[in-house]
C-alpha atoms as a PDB file:
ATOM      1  CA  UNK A   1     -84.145 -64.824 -60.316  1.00  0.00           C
ATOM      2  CA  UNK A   2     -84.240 -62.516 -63.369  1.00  0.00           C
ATOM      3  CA  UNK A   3     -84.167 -59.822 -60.968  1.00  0.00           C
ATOM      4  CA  UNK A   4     -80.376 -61.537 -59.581  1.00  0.00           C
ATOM      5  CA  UNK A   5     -79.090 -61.688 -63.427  1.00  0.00           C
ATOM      6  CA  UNK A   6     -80.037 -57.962 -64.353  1.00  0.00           C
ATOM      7  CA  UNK A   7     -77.736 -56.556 -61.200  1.00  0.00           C
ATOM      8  CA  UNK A   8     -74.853 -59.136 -61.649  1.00  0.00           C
ATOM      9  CA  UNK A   9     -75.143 -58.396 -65.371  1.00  0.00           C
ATOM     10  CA  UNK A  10     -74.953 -54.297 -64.459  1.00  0.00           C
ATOM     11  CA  UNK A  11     -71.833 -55.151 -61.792  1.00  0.00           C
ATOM     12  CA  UNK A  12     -69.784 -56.740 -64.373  1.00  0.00           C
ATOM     13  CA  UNK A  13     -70.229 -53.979 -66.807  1.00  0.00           C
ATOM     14  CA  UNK A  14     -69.226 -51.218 -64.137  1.00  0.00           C
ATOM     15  CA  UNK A  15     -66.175 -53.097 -63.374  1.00  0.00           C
ATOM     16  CA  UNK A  16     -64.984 -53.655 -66.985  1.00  0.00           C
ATOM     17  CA  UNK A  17     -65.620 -49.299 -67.462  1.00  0.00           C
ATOM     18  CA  UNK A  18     -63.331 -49.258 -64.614  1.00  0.00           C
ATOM     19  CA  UNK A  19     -60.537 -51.460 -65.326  1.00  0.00           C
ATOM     20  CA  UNK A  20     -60.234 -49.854 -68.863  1.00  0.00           C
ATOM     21  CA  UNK A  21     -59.799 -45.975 -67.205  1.00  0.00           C
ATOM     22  CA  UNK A  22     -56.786 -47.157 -64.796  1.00  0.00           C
ATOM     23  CA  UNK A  23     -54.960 -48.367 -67.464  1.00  0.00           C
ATOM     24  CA  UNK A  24     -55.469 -45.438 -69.496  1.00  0.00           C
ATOM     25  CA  UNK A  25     -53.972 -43.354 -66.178  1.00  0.00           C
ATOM     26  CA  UNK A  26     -50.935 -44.858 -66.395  1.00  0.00           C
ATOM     27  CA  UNK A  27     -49.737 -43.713 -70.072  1.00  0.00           C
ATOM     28  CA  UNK A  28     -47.937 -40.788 -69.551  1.00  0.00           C
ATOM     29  CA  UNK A  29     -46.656 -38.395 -72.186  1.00  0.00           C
ATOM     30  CA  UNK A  30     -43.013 -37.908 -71.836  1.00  0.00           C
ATOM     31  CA  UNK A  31     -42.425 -36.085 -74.821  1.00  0.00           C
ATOM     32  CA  UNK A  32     -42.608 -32.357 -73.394  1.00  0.00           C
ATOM     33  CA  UNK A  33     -39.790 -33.696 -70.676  1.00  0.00           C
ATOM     34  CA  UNK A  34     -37.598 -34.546 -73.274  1.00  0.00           C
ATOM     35  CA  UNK A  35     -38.030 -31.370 -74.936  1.00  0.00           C
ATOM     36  CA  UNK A  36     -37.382 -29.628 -71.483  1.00  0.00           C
ATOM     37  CA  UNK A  37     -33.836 -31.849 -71.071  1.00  0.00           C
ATOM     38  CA  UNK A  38     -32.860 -30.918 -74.265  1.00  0.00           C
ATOM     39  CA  UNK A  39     -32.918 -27.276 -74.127  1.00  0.00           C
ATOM     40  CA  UNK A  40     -32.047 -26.764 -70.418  1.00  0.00           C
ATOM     41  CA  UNK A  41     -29.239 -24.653 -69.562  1.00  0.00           C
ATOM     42  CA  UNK A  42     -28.329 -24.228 -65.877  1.00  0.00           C
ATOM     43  CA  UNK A  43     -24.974 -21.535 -66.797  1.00  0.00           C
ATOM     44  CA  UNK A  44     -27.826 -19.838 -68.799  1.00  0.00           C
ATOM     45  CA  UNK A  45     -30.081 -19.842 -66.433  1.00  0.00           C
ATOM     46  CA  UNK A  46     -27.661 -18.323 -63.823  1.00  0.00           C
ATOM     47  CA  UNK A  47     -26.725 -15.457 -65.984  1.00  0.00           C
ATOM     48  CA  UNK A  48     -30.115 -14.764 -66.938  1.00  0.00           C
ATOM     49  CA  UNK A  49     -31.589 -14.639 -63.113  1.00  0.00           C
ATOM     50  CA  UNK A  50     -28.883 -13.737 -61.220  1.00  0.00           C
ATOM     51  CA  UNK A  51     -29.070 -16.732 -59.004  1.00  0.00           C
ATOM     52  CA  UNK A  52     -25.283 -18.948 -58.407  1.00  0.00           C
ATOM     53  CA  UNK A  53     -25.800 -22.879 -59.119  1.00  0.00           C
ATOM     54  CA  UNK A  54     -23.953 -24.075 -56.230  1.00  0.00           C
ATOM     55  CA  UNK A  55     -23.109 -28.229 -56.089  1.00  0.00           C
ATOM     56  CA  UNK A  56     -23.499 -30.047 -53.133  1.00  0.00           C
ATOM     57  CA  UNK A  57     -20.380 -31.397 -53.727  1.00  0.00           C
ATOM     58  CA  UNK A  58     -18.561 -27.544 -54.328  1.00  0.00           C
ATOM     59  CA  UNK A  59     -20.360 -26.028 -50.660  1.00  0.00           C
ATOM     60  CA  UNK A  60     -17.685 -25.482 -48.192  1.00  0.00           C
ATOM     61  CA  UNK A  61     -17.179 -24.902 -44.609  1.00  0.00           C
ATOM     62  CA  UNK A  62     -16.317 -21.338 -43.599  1.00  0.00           C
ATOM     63  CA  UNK A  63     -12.441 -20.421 -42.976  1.00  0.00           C
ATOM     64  CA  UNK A  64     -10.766 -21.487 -40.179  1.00  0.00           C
ATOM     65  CA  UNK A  65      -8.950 -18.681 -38.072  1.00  0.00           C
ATOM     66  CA  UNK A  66      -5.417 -18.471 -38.804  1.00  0.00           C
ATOM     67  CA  UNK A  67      -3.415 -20.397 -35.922  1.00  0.00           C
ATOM     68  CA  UNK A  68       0.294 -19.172 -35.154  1.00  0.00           C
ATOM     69  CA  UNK A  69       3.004 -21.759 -34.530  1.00  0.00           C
ATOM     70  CA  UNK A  70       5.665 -21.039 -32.371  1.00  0.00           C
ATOM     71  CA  UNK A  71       8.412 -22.989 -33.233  1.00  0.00           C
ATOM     72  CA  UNK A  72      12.127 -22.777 -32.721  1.00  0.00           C
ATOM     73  CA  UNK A  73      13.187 -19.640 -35.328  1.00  0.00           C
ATOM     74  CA  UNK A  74       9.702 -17.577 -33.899  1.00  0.00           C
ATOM     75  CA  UNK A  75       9.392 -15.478 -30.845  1.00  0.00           C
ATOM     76  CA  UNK A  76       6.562 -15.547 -29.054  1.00  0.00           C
ATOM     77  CA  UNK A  77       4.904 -11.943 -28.837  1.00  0.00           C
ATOM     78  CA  UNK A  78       5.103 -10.180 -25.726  1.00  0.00           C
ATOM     79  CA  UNK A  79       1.999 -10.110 -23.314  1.00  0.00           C
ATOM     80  CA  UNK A  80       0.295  -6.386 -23.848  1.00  0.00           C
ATOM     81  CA  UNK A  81       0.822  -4.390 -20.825  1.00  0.00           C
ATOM     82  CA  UNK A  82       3.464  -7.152 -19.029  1.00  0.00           C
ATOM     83  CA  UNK A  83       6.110  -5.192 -16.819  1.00  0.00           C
ATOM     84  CA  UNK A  84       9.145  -6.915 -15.394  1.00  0.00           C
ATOM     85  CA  UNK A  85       9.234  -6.177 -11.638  1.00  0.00           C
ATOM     86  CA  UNK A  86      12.959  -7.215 -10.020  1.00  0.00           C
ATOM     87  CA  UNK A  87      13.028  -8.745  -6.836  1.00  0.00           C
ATOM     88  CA  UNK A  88      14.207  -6.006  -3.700  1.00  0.00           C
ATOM     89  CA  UNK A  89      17.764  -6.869  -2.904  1.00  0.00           C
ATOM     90  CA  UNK A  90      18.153  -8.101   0.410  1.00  0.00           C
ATOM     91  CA  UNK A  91      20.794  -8.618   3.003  1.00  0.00           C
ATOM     92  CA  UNK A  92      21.247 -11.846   4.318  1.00  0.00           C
ATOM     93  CA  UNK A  93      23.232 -12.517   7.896  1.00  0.00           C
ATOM     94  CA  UNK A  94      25.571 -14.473   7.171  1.00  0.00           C
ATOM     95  CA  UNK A  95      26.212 -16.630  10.135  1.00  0.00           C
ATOM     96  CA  UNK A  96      29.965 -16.801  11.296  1.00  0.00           C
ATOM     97  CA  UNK A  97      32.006 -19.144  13.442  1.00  0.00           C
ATOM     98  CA  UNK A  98      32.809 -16.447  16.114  1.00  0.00           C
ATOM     99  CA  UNK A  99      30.983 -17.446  19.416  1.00  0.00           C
ATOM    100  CA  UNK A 100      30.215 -14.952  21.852  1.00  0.00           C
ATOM    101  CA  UNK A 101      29.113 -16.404  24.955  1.00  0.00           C
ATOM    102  CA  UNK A 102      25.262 -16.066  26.704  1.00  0.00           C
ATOM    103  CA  UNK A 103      25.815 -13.984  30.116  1.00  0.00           C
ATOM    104  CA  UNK A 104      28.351 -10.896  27.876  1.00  0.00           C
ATOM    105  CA  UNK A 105      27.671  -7.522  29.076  1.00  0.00           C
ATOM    106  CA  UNK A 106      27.757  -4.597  26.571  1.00  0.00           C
ATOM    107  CA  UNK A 107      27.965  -0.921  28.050  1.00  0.00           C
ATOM    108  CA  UNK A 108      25.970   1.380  25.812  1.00  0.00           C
ATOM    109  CA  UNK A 109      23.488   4.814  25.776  1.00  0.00           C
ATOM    110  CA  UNK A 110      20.304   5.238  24.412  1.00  0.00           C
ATOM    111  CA  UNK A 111      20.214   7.307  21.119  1.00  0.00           C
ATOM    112  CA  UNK A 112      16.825   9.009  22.077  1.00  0.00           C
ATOM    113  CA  UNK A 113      14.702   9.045  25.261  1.00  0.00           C
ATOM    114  CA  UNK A 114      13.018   6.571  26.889  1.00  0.00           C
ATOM    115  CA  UNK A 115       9.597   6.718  28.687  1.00  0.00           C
ATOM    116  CA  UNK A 116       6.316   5.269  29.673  1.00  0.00           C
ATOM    117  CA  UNK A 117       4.420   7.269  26.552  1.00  0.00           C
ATOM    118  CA  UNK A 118       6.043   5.018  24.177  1.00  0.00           C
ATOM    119  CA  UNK A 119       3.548   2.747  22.802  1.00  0.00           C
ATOM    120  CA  UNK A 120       4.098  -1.257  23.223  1.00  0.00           C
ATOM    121  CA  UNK A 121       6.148  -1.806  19.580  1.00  0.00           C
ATOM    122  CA  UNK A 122       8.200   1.585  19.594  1.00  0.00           C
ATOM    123  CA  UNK A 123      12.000   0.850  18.566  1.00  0.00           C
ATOM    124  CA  UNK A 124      14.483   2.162  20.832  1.00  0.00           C
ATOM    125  CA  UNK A 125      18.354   2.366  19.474  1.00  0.00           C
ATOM    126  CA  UNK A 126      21.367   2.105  21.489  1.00  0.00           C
ATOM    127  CA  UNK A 127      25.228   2.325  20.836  1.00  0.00           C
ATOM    128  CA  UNK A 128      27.954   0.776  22.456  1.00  0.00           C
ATOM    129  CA  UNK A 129      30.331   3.184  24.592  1.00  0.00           C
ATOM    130  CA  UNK A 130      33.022   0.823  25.156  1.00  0.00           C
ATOM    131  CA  UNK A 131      34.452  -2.073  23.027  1.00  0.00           C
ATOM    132  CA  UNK A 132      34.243  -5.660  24.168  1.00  0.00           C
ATOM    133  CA  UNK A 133      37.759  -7.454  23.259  1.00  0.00           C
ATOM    134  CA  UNK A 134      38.641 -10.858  23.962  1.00  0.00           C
ATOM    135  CA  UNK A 135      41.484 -13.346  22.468  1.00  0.00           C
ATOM    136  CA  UNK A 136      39.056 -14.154  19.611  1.00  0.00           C
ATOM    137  CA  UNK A 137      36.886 -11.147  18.945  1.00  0.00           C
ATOM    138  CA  UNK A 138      36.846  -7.598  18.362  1.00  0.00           C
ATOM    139  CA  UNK A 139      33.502  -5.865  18.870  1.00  0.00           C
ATOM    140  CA  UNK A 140      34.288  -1.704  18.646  1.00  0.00           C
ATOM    141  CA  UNK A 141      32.829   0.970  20.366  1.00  0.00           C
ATOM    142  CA  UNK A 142      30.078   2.380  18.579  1.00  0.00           C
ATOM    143  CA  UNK A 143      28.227  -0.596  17.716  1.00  0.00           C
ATOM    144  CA  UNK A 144      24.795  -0.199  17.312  1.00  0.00           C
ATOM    145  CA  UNK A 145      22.031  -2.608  19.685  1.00  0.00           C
ATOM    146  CA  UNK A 146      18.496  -2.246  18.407  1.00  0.00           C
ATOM    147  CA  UNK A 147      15.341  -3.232  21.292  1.00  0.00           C
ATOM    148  CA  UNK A 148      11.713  -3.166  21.303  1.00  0.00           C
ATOM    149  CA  UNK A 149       9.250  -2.314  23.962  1.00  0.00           C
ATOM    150  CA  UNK A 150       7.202  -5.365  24.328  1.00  0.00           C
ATOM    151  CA  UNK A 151       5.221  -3.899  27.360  1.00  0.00           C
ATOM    152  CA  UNK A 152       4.187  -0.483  28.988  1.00  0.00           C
ATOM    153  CA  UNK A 153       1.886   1.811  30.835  1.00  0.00           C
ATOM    154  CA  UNK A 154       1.732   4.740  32.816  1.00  0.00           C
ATOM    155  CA  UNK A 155       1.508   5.049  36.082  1.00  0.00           C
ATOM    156  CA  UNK A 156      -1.389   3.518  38.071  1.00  0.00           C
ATOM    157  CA  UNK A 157      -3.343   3.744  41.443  1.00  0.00           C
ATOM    158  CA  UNK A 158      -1.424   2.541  45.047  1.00  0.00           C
ATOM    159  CA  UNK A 159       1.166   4.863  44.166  1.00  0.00           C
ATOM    160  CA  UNK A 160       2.823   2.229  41.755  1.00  0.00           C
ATOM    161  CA  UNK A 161       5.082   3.960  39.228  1.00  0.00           C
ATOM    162  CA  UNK A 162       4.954   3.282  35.057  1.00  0.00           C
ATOM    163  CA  UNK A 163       6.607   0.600  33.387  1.00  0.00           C
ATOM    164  CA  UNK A 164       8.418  -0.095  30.043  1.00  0.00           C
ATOM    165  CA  UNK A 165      10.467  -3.396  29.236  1.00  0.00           C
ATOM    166  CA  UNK A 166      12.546  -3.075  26.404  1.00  0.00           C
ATOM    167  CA  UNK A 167      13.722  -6.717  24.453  1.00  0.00           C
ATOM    168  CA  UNK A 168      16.832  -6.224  22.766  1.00  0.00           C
ATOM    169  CA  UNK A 169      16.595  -8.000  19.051  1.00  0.00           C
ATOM    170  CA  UNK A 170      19.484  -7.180  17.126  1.00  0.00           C
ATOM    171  CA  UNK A 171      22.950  -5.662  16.575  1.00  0.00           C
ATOM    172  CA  UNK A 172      24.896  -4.323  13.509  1.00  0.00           C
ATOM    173  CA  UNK A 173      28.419  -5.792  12.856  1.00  0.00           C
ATOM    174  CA  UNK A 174      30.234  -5.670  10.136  1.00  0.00           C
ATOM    175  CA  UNK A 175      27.610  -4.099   8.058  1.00  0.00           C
ATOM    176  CA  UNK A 176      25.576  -6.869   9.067  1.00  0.00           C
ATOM    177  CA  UNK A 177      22.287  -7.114  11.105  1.00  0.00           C
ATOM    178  CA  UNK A 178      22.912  -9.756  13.722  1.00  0.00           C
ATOM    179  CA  UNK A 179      20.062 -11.214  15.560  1.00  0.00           C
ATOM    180  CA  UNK A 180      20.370 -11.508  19.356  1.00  0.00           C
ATOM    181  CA  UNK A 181      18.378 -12.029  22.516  1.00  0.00           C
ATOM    182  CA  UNK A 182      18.816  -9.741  25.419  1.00  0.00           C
ATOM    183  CA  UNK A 183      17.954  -7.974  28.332  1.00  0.00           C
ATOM    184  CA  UNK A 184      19.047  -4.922  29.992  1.00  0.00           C
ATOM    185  CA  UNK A 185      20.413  -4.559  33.697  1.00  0.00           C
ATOM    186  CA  UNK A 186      21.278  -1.377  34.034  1.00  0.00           C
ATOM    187  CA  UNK A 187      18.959   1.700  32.959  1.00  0.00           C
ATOM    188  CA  UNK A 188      19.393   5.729  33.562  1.00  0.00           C
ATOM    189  CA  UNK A 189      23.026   4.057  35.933  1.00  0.00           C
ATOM    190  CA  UNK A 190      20.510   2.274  38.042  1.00  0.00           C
ATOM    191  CA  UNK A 191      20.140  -1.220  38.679  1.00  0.00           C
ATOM    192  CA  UNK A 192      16.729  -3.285  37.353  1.00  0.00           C
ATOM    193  CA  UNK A 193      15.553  -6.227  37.863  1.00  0.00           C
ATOM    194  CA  UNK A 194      13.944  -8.651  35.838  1.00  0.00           C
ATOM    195  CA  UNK A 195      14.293  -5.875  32.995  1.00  0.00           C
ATOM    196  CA  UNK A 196      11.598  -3.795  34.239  1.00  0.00           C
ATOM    197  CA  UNK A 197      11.911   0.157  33.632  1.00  0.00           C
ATOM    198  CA  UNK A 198       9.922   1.261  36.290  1.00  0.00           C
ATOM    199  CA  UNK A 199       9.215   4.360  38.014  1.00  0.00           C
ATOM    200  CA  UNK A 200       9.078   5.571  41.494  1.00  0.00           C
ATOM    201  CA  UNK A 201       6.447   3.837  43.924  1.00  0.00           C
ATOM    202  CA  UNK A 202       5.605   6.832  46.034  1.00  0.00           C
ATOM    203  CA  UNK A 203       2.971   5.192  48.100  1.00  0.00           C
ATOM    204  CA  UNK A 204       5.301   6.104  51.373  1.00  0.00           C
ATOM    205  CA  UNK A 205       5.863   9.509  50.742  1.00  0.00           C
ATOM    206  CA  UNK A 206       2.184   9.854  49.243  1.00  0.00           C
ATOM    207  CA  UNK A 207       1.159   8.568  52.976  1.00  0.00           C
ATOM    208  CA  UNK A 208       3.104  11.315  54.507  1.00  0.00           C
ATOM    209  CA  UNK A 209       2.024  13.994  52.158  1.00  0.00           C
ATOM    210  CA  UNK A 210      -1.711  13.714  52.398  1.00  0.00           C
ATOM    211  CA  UNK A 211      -0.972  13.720  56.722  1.00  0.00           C
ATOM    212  CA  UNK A 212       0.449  17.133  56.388  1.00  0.00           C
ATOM    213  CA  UNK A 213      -2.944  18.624  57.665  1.00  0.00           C
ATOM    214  CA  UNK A 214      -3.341  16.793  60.088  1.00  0.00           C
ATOM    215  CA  UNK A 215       0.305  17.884  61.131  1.00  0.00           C
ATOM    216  CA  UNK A 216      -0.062  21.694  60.740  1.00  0.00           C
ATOM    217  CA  UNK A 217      -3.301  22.024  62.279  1.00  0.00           C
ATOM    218  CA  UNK A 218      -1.938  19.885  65.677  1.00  0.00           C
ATOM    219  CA  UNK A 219       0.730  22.333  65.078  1.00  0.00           C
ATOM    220  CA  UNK A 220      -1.513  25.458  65.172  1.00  0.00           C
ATOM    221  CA  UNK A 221      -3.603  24.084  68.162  1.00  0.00           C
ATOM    222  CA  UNK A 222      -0.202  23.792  70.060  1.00  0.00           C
ATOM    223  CA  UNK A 223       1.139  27.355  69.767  1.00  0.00           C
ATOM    224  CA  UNK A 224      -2.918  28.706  70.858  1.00  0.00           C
ATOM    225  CA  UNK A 225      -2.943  26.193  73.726  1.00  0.00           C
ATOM    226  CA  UNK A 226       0.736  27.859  74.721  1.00  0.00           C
ATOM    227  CA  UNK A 227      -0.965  31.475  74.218  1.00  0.00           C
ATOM    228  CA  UNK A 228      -3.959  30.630  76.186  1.00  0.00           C
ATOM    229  CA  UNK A 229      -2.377  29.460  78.909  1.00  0.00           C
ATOM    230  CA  UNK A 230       0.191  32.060  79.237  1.00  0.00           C
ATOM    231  CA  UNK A 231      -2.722  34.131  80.486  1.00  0.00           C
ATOM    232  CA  UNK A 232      -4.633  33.597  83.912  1.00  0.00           C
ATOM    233  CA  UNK A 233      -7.842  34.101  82.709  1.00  0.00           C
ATOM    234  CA  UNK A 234      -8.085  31.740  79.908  1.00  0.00           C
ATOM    235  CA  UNK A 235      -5.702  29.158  81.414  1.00  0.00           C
ATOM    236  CA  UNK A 236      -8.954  27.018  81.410  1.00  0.00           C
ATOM    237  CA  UNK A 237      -9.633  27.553  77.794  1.00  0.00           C
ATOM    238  CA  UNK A 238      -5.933  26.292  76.527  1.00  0.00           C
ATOM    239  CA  UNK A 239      -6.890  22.539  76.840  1.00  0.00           C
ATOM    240  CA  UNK A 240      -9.802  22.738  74.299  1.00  0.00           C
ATOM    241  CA  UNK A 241      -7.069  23.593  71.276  1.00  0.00           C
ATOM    242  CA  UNK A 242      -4.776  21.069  72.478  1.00  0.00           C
ATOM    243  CA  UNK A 243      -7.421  18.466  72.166  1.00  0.00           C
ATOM    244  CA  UNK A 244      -8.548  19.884  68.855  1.00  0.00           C
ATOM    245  CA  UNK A 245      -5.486  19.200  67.482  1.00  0.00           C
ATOM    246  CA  UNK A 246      -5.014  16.128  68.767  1.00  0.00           C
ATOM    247  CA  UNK A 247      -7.911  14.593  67.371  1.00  0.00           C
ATOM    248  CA  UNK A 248      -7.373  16.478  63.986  1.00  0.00           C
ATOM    249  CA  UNK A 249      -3.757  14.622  63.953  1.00  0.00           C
ATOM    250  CA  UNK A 250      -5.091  11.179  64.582  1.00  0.00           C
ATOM    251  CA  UNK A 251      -8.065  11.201  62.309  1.00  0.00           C
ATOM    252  CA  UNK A 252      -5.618  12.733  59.719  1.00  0.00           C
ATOM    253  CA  UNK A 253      -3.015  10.070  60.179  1.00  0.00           C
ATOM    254  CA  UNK A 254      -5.621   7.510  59.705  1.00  0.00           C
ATOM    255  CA  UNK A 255      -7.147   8.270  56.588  1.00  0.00           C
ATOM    256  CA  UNK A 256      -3.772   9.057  54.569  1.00  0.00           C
ATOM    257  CA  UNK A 257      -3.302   5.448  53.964  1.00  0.00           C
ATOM    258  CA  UNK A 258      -6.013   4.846  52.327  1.00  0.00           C
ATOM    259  CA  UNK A 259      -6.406   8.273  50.540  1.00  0.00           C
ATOM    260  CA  UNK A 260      -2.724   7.867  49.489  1.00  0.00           C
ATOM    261  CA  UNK A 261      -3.682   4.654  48.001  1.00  0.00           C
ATOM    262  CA  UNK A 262      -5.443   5.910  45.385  1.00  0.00           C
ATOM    263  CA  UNK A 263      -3.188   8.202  43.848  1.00  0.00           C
ATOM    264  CA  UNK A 264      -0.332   7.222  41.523  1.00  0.00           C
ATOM    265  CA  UNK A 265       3.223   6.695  41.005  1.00  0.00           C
ATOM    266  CA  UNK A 266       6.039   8.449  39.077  1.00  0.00           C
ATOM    267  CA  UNK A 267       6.582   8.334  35.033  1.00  0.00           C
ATOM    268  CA  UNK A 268       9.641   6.628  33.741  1.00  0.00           C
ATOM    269  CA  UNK A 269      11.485   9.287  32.096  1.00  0.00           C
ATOM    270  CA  UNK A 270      15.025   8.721  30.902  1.00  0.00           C
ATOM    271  CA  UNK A 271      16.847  11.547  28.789  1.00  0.00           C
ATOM    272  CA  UNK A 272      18.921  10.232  25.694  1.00  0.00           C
ATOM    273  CA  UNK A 273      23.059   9.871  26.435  1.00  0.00           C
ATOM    274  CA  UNK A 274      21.949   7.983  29.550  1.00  0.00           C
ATOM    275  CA  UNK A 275      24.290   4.868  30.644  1.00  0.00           C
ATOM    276  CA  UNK A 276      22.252   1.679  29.923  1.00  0.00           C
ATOM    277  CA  UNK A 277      23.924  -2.248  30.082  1.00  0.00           C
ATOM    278  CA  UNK A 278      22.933  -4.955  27.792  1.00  0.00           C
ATOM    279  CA  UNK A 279      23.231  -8.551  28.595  1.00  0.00           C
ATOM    280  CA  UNK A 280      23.024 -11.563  26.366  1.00  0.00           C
ATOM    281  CA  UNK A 281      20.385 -14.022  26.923  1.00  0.00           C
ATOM    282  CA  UNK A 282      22.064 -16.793  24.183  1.00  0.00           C
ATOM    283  CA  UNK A 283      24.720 -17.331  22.577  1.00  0.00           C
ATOM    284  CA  UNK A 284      25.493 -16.064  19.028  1.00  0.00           C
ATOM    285  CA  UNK A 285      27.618 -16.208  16.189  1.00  0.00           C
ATOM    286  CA  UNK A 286      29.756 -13.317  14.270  1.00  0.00           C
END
């Protein structure tokens, strides 16, 4: 029991020490703050270190860029490097009340020649040689017809001749360009159909041509069957050439329609100042 008294006796004394220290802790000495309030200067202190007080309230944003307005009194700068490109002038056709009928013929001559060599797309110029008057229209001689090959080629195998069809597009009148459909009838002062340029189709006188061996050498066998049997003693021979021949001329006259078949027909050719006709496939308007 004694031994309980001594330790609660020692426990209250330990916690008296300590209560008396913590309030001890809390006296501060504010007498060297004061003395540091009083003889602060913050412009002093600035001059002295070199270092600029700035106030929260006195930091700024940095400076906008300057912004142009372009009202009514400025001009808006022009664009560095801007060029002012003007439109090409261009002719329009004016479309008149003039009809001239589908079916008219115009006479004309081609400007420059015409043949198969010209690639599909070439433009081929004629002018009129005669003018076409009627009661309500006046179109002079010398008018000039524009047309375009649309197709072409040379001449091929079975003796067939080249080809070149030629679309007429347009016409100049009046200073105008007039667009126009036609087709021509009439090419080099010959007659076409279907307005197909084409040339010769030889396969006939190919046929003949390649049997002209067979020919001559029936030929030759002739005149030595006639020699041999002028004489007496080779009267028996003269029937050998003659058979010769023959066979040579029927052979010969068998194969040239097939060898004629593979060679080919003429070219179309047609000098410039040659007499072509033009015919309208629609109507049109001047």
């Amino acid at each position: 029991m004694l031994k309980k008294n001594v330790i609660f006796t020692l426990l209250c004394l330990i916690f008296a020490m300590t209560s008396l220290n913590i309030c001890h802790a809390f006296e501060l000495d504010e007498t060297v703050d004061d003395e540091i309030r009083k003889n602060y200067n913050p412009a002093k202190l600035t001059n002295d270190v070199g270092i600029k007080h700035v106030d929260k309230d006195e930091e700024s944003l940095p400076e906008l860029p300057n912004i142009v307005k372009y009202g009514k009194s400025t001009k808006k700068p022009d664009s560095v490097g801007s060029t002012t490109v003007s439109a090409p002038k261009t002719t329009v056709y004016q479309k008149g009340n003039i009809k001239v009928r589908k079916g008219t013929k115009f006479e004309v001559s081609n400007s420059s020649a015409l043949s198969d060599w010209q690639g599909k797309g070439a433009k081929i110029k004629f002018t009129s040689t005669q003018a076409k008057t009627t009661s309500k229209y006046s179109i002079p001689q010398g008018t000039v017809f524009y047309g375009v090959i649309i197709e072409t080629h040379q001449p091929q195998i079975s003796c067939n001749g080249g080809l070149v069809v030629v679309r007429i597009s347009s016409m100049t009148y009046k200073g105008q360009t007039v667009p126009i459909k036609g087709y021509i009838t009439i090419a080099n002062s010959k007659k076409i159909f279907l307005n197909n340029i084409k040339g010769k189709r030889t396969y006939l006188k190919t046929v003949y041509k390649k049997g002209g061996w067979g020919r001559s050498m029936f030929s030759k066998m002739l005149s030595l069957t006639i020699d041999l049997g002028g004489s007496g003693s080779t009267i028996l021979l003269s029937p050998f050439p003659f058979a010769y021949g023959t066979i040579c001329l029927g052979a010969n006259t068998l194969i040239s329609p097939i060898t004629a078949f593979f060679s080919k027909g003429g070219h179309v050719s047609i000098p410039a100042g040659s007499k072509f006709r033009i015919k309208l496939l629609e109507d049109i308007y001047i």
